[in-house]
PDB file of N, CA and C in Angstrom:
ATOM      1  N   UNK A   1      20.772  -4.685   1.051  1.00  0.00           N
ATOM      2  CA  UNK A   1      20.797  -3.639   0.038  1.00  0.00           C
ATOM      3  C   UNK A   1      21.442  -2.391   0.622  1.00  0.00           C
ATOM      4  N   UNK A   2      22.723  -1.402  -0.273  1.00  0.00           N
ATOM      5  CA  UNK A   2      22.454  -0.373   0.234  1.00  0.00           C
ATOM      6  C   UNK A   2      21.940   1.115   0.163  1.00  0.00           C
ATOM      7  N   UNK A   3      21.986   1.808   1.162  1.00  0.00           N
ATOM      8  CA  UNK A   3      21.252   2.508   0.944  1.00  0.00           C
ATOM      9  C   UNK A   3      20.664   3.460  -0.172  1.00  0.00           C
ATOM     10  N   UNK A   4      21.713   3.823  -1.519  1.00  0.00           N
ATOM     11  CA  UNK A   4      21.619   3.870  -2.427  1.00  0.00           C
ATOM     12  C   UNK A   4      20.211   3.025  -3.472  1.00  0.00           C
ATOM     13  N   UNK A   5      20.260   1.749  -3.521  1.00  0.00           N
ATOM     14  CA  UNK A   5      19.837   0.923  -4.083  1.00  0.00           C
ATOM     15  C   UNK A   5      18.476   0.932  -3.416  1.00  0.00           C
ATOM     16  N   UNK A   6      18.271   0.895  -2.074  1.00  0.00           N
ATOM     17  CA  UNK A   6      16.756   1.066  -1.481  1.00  0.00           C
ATOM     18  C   UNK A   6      16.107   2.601  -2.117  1.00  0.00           C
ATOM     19  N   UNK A   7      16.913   3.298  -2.276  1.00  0.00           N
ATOM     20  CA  UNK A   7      16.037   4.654  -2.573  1.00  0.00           C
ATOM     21  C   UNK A   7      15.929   4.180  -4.037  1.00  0.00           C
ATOM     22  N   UNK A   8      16.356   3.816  -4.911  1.00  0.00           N
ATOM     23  CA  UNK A   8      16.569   3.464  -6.500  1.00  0.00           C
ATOM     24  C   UNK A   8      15.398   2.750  -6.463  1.00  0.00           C
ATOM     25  N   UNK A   9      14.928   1.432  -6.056  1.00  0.00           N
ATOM     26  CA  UNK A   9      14.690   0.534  -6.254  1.00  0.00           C
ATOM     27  C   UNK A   9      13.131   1.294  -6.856  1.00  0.00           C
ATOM     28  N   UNK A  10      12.130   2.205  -6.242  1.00  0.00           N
ATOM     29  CA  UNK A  10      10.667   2.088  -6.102  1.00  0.00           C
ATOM     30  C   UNK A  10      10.827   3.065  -7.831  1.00  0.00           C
ATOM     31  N   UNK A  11      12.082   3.243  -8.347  1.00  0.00           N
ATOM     32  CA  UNK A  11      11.706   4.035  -9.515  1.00  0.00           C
ATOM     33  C   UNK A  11      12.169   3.021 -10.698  1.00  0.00           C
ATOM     34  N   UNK A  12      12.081   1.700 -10.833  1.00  0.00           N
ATOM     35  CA  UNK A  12      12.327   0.790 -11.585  1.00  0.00           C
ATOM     36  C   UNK A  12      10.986  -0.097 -11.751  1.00  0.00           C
ATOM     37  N   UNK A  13      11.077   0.037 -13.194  1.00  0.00           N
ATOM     38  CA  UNK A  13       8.941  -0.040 -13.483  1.00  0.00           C
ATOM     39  C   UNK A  13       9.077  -1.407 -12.677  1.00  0.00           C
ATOM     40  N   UNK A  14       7.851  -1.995 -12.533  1.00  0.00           N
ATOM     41  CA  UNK A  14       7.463  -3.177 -11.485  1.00  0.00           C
ATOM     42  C   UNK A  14       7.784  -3.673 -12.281  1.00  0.00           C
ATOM     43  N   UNK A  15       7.328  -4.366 -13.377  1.00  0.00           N
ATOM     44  CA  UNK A  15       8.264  -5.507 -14.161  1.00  0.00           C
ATOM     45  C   UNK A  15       9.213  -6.245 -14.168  1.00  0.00           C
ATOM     46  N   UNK A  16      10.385  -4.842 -13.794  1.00  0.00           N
ATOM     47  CA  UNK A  16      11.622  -5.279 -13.863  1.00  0.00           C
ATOM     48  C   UNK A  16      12.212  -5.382 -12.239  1.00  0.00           C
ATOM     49  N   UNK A  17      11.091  -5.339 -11.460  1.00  0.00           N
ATOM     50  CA  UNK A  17      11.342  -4.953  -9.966  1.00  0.00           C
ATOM     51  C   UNK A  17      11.802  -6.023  -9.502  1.00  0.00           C
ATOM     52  N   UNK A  18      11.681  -7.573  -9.984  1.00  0.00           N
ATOM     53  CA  UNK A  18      12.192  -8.356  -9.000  1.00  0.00           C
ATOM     54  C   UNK A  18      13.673  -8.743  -9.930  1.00  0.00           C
ATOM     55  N   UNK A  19      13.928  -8.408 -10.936  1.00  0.00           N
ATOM     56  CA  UNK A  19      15.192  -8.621 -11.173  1.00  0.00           C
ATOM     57  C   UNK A  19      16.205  -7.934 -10.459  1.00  0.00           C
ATOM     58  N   UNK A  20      16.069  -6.713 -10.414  1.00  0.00           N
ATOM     59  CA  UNK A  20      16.577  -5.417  -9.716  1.00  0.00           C
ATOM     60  C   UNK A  20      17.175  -5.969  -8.162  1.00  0.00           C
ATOM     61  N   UNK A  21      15.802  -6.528  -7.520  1.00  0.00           N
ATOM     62  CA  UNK A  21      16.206  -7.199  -6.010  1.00  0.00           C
ATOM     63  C   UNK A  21      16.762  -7.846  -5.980  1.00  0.00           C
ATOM     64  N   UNK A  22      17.096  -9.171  -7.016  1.00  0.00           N
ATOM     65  CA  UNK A  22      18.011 -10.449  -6.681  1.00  0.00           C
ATOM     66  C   UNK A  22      19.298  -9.704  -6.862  1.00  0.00           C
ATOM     67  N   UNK A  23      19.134  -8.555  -7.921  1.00  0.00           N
ATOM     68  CA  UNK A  23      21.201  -8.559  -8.026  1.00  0.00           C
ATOM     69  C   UNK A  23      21.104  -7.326  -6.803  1.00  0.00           C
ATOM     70  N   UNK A  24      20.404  -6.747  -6.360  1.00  0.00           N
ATOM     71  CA  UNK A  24      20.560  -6.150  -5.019  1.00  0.00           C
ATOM     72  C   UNK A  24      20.742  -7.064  -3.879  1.00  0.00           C
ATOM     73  N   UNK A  25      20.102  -8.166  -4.170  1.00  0.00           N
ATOM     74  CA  UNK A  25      20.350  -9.137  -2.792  1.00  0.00           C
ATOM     75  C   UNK A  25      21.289 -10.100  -2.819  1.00  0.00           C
ATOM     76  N   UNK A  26      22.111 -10.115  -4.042  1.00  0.00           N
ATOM     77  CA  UNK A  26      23.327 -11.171  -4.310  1.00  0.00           C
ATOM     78  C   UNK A  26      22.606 -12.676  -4.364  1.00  0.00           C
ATOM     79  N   UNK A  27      21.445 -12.388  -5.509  1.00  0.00           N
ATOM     80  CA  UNK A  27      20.956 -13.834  -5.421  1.00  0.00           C
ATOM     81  C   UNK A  27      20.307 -14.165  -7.141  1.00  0.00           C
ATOM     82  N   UNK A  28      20.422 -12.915  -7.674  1.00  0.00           N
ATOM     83  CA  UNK A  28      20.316 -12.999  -9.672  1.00  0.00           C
ATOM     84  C   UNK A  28      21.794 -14.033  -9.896  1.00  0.00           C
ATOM     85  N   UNK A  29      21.569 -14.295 -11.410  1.00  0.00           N
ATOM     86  CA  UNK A  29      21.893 -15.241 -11.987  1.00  0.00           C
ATOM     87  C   UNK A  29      22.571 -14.216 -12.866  1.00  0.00           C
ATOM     88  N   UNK A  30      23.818 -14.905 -13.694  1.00  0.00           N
ATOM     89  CA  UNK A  30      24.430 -14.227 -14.204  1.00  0.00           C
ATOM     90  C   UNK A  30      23.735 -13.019 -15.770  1.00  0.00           C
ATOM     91  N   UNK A  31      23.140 -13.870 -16.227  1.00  0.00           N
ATOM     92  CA  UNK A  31      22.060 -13.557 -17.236  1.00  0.00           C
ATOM     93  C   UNK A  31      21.027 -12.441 -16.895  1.00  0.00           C
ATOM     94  N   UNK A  32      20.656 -12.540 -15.634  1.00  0.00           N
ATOM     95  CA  UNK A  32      20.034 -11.472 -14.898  1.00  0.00           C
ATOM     96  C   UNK A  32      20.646 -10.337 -14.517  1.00  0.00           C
ATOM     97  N   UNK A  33      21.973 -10.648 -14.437  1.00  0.00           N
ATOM     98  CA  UNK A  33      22.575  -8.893 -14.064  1.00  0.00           C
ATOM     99  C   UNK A  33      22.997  -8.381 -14.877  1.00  0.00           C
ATOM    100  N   UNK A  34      22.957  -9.328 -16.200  1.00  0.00           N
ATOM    101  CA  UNK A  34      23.447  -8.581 -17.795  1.00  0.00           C
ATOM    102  C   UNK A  34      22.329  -8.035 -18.256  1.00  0.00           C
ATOM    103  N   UNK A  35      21.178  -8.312 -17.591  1.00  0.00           N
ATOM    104  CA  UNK A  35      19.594  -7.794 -18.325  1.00  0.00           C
ATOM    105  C   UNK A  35      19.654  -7.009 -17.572  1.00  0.00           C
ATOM    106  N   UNK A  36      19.665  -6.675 -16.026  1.00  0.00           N
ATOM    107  CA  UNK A  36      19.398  -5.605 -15.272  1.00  0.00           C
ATOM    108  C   UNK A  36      20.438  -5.003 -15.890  1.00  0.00           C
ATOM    109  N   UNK A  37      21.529  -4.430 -16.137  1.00  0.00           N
ATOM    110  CA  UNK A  37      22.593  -3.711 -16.422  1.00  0.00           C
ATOM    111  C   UNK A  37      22.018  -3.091 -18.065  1.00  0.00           C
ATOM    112  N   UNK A  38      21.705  -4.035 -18.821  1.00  0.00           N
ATOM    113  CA  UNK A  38      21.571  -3.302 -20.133  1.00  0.00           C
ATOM    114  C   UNK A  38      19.685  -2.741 -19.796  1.00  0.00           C
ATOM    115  N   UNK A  39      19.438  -3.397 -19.429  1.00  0.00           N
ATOM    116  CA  UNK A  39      17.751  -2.372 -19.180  1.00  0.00           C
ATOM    117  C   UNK A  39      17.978  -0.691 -18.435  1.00  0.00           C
ATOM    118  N   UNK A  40      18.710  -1.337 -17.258  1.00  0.00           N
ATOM    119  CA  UNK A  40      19.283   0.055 -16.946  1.00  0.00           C
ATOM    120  C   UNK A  40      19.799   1.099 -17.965  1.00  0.00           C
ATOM    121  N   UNK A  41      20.837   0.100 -18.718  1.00  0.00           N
ATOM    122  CA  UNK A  41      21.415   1.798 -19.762  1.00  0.00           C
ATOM    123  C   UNK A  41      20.471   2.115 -20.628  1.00  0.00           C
ATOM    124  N   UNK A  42      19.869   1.272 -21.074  1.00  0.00           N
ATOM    125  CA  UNK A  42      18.607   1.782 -22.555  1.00  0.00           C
ATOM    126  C   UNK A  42      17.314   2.054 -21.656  1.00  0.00           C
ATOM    127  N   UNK A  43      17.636   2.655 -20.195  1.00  0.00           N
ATOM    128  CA  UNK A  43      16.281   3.386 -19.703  1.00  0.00           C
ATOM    129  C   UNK A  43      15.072   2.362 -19.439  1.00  0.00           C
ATOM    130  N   UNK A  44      15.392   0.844 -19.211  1.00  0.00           N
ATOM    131  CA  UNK A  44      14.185  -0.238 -19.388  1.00  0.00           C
ATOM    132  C   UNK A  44      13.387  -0.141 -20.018  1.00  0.00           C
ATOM    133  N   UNK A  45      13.958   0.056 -21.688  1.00  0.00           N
ATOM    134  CA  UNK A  45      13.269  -0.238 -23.154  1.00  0.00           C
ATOM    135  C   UNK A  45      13.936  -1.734 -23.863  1.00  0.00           C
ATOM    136  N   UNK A  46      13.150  -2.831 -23.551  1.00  0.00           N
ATOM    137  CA  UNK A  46      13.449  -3.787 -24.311  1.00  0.00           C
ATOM    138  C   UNK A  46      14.158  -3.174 -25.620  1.00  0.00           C
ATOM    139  N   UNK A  47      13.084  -3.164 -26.578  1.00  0.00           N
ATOM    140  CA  UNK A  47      14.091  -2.641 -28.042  1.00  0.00           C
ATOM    141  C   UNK A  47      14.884  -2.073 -27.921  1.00  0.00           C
ATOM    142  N   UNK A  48      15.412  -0.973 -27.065  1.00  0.00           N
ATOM    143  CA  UNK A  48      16.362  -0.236 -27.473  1.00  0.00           C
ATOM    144  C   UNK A  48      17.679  -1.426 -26.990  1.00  0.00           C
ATOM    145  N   UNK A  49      17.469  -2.542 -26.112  1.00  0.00           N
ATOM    146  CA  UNK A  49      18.191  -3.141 -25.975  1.00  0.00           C
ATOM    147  C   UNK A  49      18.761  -3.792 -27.022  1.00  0.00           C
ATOM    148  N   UNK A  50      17.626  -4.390 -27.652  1.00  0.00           N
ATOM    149  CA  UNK A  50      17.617  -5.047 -29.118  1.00  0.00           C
ATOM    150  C   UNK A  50      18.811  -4.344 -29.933  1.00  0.00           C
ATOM    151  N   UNK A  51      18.702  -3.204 -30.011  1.00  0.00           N
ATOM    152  CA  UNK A  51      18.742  -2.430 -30.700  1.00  0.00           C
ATOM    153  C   UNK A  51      20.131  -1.462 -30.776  1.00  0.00           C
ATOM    154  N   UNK A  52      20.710  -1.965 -29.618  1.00  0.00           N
ATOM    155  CA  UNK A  52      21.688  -1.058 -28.957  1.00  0.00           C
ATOM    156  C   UNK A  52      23.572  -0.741 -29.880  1.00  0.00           C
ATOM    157  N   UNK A  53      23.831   0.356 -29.869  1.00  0.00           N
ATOM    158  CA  UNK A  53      24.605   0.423 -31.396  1.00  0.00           C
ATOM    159  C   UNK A  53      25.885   1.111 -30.200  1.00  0.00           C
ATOM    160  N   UNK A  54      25.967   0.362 -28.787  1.00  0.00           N
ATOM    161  CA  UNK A  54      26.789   0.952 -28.374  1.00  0.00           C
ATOM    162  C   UNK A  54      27.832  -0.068 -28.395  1.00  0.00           C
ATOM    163  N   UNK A  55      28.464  -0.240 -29.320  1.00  0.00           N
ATOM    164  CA  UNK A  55      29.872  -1.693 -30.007  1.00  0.00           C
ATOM    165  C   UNK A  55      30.757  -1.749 -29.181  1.00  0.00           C
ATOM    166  N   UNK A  56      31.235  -0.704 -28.686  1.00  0.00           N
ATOM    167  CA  UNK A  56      32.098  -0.725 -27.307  1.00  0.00           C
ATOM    168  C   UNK A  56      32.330  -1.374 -25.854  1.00  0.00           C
ATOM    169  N   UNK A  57      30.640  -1.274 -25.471  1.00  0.00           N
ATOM    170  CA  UNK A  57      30.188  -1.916 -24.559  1.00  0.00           C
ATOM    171  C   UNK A  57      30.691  -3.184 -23.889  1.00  0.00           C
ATOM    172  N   UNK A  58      31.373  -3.779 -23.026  1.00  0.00           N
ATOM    173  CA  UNK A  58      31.415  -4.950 -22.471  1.00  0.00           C
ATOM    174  C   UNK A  58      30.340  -5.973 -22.938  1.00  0.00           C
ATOM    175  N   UNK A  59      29.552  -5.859 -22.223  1.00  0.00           N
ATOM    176  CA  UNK A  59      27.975  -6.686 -22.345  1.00  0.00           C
ATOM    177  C   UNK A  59      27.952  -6.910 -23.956  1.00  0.00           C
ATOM    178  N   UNK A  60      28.205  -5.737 -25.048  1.00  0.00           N
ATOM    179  CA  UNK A  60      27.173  -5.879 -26.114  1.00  0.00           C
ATOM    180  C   UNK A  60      27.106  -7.202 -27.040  1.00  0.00           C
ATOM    181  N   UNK A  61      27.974  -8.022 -26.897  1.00  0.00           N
ATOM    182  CA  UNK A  61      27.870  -9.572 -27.039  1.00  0.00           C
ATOM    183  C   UNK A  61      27.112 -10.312 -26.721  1.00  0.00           C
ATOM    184  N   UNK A  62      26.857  -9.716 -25.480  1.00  0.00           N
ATOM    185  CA  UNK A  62      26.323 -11.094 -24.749  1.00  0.00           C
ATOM    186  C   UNK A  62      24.581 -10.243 -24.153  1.00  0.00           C
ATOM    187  N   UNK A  63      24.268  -8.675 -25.078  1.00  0.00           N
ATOM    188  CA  UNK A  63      23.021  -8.379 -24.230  1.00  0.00           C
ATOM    189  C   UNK A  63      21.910  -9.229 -24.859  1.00  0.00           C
ATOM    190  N   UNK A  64      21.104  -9.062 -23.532  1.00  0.00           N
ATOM    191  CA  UNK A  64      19.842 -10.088 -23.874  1.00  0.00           C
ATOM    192  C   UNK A  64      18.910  -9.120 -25.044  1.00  0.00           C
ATOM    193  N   UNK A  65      18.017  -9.838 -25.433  1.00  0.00           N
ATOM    194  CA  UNK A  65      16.697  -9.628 -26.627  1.00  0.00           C
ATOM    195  C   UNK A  65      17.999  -9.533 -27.965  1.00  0.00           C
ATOM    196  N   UNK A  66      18.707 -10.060 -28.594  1.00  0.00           N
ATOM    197  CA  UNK A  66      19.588  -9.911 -29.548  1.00  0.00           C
ATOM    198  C   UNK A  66      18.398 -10.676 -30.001  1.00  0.00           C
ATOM    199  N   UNK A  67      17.940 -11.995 -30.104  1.00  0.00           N
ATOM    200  CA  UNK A  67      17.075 -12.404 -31.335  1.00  0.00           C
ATOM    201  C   UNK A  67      15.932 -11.945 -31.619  1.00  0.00           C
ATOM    202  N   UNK A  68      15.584 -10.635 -30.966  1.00  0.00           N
ATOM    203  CA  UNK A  68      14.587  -9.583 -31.112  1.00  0.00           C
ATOM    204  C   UNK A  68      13.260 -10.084 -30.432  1.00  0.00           C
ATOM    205  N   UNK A  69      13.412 -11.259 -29.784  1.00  0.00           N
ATOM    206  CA  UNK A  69      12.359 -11.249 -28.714  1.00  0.00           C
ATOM    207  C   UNK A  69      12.852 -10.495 -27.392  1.00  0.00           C
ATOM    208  N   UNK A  70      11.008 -10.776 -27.244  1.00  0.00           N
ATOM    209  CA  UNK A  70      10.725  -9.853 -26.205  1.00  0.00           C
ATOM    210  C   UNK A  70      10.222 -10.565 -24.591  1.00  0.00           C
ATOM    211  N   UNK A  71      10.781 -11.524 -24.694  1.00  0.00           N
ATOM    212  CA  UNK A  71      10.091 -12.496 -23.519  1.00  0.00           C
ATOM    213  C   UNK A  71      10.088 -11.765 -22.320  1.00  0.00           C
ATOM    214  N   UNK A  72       9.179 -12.199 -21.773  1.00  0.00           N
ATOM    215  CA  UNK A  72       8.705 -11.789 -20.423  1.00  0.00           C
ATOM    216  C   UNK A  72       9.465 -11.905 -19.228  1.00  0.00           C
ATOM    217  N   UNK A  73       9.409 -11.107 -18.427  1.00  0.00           N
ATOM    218  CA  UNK A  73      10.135 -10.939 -17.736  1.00  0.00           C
ATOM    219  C   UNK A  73       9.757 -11.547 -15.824  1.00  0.00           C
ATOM    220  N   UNK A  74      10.240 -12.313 -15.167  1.00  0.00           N
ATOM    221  CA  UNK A  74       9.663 -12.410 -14.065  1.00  0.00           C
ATOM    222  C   UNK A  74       8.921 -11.179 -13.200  1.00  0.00           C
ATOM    223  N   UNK A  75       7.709 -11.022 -12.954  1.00  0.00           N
ATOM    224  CA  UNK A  75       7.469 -10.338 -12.022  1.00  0.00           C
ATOM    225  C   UNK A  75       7.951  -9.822 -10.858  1.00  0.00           C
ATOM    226  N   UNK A  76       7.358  -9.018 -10.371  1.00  0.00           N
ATOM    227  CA  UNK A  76       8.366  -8.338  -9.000  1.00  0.00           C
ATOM    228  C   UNK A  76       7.571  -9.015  -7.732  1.00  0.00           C
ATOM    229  N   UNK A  77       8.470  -9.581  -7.009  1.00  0.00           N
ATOM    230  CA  UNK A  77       7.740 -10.068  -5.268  1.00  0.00           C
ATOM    231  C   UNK A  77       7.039  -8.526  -5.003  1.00  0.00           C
ATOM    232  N   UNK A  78       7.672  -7.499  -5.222  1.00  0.00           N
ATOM    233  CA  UNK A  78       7.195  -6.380  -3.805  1.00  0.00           C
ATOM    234  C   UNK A  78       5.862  -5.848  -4.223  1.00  0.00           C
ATOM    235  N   UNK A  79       5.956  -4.673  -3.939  1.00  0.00           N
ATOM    236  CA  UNK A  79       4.771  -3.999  -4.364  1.00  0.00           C
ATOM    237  C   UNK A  79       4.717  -2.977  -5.201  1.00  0.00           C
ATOM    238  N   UNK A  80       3.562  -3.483  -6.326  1.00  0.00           N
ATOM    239  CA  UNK A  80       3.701  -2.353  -7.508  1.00  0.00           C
ATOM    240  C   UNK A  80       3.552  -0.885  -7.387  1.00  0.00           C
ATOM    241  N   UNK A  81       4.361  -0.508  -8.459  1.00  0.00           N
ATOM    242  CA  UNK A  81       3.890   0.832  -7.890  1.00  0.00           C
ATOM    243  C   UNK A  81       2.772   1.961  -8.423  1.00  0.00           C
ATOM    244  N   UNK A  82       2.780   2.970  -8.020  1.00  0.00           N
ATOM    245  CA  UNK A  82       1.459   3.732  -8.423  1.00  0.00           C
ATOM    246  C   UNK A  82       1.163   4.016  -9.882  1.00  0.00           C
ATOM    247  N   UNK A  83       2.231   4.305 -10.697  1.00  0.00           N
ATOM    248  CA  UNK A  83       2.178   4.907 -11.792  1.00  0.00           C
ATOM    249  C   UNK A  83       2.035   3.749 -13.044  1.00  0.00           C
ATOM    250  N   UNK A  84       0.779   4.064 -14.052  1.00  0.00           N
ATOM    251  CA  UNK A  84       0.453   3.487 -15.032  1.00  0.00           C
ATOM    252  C   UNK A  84       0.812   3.812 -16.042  1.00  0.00           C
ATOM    253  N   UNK A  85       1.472   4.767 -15.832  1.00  0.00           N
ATOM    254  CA  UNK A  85       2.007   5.096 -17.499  1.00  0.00           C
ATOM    255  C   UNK A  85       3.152   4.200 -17.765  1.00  0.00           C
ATOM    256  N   UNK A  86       3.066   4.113 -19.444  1.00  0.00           N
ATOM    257  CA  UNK A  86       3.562   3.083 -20.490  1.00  0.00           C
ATOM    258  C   UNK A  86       5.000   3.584 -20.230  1.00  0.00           C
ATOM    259  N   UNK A  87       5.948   2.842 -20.371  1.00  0.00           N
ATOM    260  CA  UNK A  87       7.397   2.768 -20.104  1.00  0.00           C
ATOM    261  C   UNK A  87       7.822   3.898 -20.772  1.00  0.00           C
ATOM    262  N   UNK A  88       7.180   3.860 -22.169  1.00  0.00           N
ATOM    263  CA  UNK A  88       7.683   5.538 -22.975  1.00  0.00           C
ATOM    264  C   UNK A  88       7.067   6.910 -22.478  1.00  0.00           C
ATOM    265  N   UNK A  89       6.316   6.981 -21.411  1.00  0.00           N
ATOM    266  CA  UNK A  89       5.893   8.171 -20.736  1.00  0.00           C
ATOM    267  C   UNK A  89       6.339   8.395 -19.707  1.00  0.00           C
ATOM    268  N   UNK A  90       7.071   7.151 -19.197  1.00  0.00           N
ATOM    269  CA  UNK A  90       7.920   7.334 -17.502  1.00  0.00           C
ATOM    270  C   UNK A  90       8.816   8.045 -17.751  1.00  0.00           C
ATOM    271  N   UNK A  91       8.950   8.845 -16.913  1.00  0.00           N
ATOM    272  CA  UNK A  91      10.612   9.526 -16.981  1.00  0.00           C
ATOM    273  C   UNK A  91      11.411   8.640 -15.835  1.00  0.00           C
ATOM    274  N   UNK A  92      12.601   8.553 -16.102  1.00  0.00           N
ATOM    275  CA  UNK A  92      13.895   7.797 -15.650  1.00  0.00           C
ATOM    276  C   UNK A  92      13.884   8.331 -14.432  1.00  0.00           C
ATOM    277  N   UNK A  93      15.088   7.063 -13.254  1.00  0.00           N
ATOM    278  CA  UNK A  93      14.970   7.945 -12.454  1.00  0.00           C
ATOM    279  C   UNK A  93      16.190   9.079 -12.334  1.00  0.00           C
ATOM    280  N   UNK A  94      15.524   9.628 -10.906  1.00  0.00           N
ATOM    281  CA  UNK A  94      16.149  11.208 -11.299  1.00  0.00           C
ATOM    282  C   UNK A  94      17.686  11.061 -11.111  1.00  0.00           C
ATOM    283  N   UNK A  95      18.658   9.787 -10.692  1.00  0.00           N
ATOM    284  CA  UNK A  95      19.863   9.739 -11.174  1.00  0.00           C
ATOM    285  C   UNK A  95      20.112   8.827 -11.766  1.00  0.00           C
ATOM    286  N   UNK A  96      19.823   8.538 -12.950  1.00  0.00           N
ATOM    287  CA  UNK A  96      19.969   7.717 -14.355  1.00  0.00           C
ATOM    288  C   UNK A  96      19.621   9.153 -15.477  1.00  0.00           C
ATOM    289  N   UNK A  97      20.808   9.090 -15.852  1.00  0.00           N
ATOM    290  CA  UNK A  97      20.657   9.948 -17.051  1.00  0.00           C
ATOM    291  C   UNK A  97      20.364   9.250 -18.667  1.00  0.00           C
ATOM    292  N   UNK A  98      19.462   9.194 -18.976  1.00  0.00           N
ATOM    293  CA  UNK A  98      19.125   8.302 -20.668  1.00  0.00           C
ATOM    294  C   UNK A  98      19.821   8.937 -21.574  1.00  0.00           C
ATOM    295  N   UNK A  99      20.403   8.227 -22.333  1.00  0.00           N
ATOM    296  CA  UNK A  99      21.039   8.999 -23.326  1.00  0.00           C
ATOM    297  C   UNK A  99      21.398   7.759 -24.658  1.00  0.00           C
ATOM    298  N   UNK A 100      21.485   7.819 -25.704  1.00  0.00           N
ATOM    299  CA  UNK A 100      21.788   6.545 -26.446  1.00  0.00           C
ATOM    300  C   UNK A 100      23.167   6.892 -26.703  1.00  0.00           C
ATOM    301  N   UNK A 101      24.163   5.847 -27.146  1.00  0.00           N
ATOM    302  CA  UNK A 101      25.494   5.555 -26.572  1.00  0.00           C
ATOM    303  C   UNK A 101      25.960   6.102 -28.289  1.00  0.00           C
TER     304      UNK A 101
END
């Protein structure tokens, strides 16, 4: 990983923590770095993925939850982290700017 991506990594809710590592470790699946990539831009809000009205987009063909499920996501190997608040009370991290497209 580099060093970039190690400081990133502990502000990506646990959920999505072990997806995050495989495409950090060159070992996600293609499907996985189109989910890490669109979770990333919609701030790791499933729906807004669903949901996403950015037509331009590369990905927006092919982003995951289009049939409006919400399936679960593999867990993270590492270790969770401290904060319990609900995905809509987290704030992003501090270089990811949220914004809808």
């Amino acid at each position: 990983m580099t060093p970039a991506q190690i400081e990133r990594l502990p502000h990506v809710p646990p959920m999505y923590r072990g997806i995050f590592e495989r495409c950090y470790n060159g070992t996600a699946s293609r499907p996985d770095r189109y989910r890490a990539k669109c979770l990333d831009c919609c701030c790791y809000q499933r729906v807004e993925v669903t949901q996403c009205g950015a037509t331009a987009c590369p990905l927006w063909d092919i982003r995951p939850y289009q049939d409006g499920s919400l399936e679960e996501i593999e867990p993270a190997s590492g270790p969770i982290s401290d904060s319990t608040a609900p995905d809509s009370q987290r704030e992003p991290p501090p270089f990811h700017k949220c914004q809808n497209p």
